[in-house]
Protein backbone atom coordinates (compact mmCIF):
# COMPACT_ATOMS: atom_id res chain seq x y z
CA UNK A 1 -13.52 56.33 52.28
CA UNK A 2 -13.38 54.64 48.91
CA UNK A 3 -15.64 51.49 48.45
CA UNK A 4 -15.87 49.28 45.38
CA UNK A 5 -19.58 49.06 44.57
CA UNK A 6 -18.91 46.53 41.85
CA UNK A 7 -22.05 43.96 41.85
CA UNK A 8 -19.79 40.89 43.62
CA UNK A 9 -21.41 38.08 41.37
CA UNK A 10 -20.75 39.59 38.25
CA UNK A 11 -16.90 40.62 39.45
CA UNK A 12 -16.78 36.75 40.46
CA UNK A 13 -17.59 35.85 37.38
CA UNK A 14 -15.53 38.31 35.58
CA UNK A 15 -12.86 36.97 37.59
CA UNK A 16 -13.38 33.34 37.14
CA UNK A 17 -13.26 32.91 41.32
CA UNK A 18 -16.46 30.65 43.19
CA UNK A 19 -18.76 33.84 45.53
CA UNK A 20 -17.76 31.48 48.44
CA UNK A 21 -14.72 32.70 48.80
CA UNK A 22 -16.19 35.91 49.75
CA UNK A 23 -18.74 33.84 51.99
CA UNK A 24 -21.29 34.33 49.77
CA UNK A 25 -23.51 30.86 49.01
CA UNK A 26 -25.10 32.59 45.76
CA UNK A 27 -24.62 31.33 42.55
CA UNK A 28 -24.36 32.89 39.30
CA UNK A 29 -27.04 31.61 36.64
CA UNK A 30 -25.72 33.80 33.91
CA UNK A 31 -22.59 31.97 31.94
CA UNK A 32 -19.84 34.26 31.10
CA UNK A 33 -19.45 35.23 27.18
CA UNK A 34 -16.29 34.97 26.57
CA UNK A 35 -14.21 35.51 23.08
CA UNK A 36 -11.81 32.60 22.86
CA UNK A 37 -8.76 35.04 23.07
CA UNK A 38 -5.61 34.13 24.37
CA UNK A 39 -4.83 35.71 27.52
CA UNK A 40 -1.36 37.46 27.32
CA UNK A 41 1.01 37.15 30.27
CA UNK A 42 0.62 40.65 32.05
CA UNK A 43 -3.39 40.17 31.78
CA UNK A 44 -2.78 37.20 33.86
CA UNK A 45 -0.78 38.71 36.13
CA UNK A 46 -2.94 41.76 36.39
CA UNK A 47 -6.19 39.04 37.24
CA UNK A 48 -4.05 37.47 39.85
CA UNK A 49 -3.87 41.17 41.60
CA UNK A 50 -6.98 41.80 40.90
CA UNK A 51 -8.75 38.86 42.66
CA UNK A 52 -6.49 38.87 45.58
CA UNK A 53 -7.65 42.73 45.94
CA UNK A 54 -11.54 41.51 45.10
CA UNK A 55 -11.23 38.68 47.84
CA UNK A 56 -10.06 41.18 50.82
CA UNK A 57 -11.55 43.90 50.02
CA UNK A 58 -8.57 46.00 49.24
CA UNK A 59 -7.81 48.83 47.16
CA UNK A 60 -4.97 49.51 44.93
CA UNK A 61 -2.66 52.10 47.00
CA UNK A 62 -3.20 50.02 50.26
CA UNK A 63 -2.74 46.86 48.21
CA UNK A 64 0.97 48.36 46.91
CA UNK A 65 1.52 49.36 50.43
CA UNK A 66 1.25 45.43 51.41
CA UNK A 67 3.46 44.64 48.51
CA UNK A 68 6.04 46.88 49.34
CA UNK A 69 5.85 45.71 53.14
CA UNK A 70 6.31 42.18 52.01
CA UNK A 71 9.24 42.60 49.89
CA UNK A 72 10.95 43.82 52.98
CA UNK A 73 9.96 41.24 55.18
CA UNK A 74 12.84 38.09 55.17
CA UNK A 75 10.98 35.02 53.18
CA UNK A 76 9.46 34.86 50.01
CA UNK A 77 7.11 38.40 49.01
CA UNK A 78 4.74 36.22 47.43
CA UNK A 79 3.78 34.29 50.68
CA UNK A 80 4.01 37.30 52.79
CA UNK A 81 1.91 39.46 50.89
CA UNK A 82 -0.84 36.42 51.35
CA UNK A 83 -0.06 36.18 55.11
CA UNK A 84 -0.40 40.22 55.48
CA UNK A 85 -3.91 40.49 53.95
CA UNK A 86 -4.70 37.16 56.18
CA UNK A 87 -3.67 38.25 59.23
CA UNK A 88 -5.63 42.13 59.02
CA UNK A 89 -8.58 42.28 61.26
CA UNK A 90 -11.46 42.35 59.05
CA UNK A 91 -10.63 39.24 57.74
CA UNK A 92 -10.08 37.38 60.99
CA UNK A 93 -13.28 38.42 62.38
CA UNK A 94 -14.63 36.68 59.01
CA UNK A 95 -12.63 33.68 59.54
CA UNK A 96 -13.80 33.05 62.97
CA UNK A 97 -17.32 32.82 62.05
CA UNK A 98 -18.71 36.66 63.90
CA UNK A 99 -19.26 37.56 60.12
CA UNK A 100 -21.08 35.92 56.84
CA UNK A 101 -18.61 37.82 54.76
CA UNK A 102 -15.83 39.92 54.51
CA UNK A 103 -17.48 43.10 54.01
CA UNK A 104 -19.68 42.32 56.84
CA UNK A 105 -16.85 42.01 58.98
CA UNK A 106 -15.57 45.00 57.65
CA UNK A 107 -18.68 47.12 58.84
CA UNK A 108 -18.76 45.41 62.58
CA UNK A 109 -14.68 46.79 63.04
CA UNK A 110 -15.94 49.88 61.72
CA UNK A 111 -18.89 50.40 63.73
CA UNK A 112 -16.82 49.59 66.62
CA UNK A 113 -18.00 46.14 68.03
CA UNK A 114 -14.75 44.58 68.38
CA UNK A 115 -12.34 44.60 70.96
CA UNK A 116 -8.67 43.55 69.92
CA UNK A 117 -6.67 42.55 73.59
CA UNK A 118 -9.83 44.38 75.23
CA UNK A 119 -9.53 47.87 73.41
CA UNK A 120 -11.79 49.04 70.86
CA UNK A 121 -10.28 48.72 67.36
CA UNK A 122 -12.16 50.64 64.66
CA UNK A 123 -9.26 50.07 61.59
CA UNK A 124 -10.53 47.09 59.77
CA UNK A 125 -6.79 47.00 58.23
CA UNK A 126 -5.18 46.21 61.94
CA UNK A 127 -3.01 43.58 61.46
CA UNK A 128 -3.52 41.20 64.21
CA UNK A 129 -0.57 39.60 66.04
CA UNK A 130 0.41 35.91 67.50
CA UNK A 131 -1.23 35.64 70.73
CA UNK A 132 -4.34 38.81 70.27
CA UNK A 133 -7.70 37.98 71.69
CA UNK A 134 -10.68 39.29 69.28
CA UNK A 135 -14.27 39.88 71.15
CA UNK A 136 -17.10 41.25 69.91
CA UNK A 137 -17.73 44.33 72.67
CA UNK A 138 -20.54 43.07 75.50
CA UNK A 139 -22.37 45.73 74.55
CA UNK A 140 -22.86 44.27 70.86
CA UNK A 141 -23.22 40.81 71.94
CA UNK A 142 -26.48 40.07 72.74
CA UNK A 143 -28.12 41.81 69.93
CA UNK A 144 -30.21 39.80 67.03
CA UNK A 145 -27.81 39.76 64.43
CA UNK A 146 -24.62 37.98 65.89
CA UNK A 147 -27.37 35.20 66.65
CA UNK A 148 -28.35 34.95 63.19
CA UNK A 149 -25.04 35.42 61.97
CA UNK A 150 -23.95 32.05 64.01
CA UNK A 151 -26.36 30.82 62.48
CA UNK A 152 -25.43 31.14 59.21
CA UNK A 153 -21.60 30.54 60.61
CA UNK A 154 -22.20 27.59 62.76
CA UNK A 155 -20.80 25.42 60.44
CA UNK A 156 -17.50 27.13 58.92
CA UNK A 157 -14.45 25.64 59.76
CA UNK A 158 -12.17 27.78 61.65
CA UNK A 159 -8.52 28.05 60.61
CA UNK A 160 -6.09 25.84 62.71
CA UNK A 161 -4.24 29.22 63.12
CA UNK A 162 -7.02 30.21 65.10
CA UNK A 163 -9.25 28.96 68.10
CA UNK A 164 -12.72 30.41 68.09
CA UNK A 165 -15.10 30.28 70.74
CA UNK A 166 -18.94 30.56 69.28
CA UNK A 167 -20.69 30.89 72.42
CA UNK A 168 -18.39 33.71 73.94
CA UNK A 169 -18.61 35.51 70.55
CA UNK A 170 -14.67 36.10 71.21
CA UNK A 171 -11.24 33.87 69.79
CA UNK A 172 -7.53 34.20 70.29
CA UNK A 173 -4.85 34.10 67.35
CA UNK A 174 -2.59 30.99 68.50
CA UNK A 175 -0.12 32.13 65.48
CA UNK A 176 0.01 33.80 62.40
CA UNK A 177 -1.15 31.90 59.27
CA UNK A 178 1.55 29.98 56.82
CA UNK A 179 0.27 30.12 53.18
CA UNK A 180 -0.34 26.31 53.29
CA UNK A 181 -3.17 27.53 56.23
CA UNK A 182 -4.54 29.88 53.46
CA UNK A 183 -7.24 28.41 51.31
CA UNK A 184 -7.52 31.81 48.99
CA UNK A 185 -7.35 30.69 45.06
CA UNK A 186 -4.58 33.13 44.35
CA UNK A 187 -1.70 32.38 42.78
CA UNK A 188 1.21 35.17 44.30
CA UNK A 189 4.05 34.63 42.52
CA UNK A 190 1.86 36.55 39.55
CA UNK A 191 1.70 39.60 41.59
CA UNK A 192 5.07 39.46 42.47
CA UNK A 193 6.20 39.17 38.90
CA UNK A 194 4.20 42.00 38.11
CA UNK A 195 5.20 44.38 40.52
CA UNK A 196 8.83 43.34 40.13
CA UNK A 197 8.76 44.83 36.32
């Protein structure tokens, strides 16, 4: 399996995008040097892509595979794309608080703690559905770190497109995000425009 093992503050900065996004509460001391040089239309493009990859945790074939899903799906591609890499699992186990980041949430799909509907779901790319119940397995649930990760968690505001339930360690989709729900600093109509040339 591929991972990017770029150091996330320095990609943040490179990227101009605040750690947390990523859940991260770090901040960078170091200021960026940057040559005052005009930024040309397809590099802004390509940084558009490049965060919204950064912020899920995507890579680039996957990432086209979205795109081209999107652009088949009625609507606009731009806000679909956004509401695909929303709505995979990883990423709603992060935004329901049983994970300080994204790659944290990654690892607890992986290592199989989470049930999806009450069957194991190992693919942290899943892509949940209106109506799914997510649970961390009981197994899983008592051990030390989902306590300190509500911890840390306790005070994250949940999605309204979501309805977590702290104590239970568990919380139900109620419907799948619109990109006004999605608080990502990405501006999709860049990625669209560069994968349309």
């Amino acid at each position: 399996m591929a991972v990017n093992r770029v150091p996330v503050l320095k990609r943040c900065r490179s990227l101009g995008l605040d750690p947390i996004y990523l859940g991260i509460d770090k901040k960078s001391n170091r200021e960026l040097k940057r040559a005052n040089r005009k930024i040309s239309e397809y590099g802004l493009q390509l940084r558009e892509k490049q965060k919204a990859k950064f912020i899920y945790g995507v890579l680039e074939k996957p990432f086209r595979n979205y795109f081209a899903k999107a652009s088949k799906m009625k609507g606009q591609s731009g806000e679909n794309l956004m509401i695909l890499l929303e709505s995979r699992l990883d990423n709603v186990v992060f935004r329901l608080g049983l994970a300080r980041t994204r790659k944290e949430a990654r690892q607890i799909v992986d290592h199989k703690h989470v049930l999806v509907n009450g069957k194991c779901v190992n693919i942290p790319s899943y892509l949940v559905k209106a109506g799914d119940t997510i649970e961390i397995r009981e197994k899983s649930k008592s051990s030390q770190r989902y306590k300190d990760i509500l911890e840390v968690t306790g005070g994250r505001l949940v999605p309204e497109w979501l309805e977590a339930n702290q104590e239970a360690l568990s919380g139900v989709v109620k419907q799948l995000p619109t990109r006004e729900s999605i608080d990502v600093p990405v501006d999709e109509m860049l990625i669209v425009e560069l994968y349309s040339k």
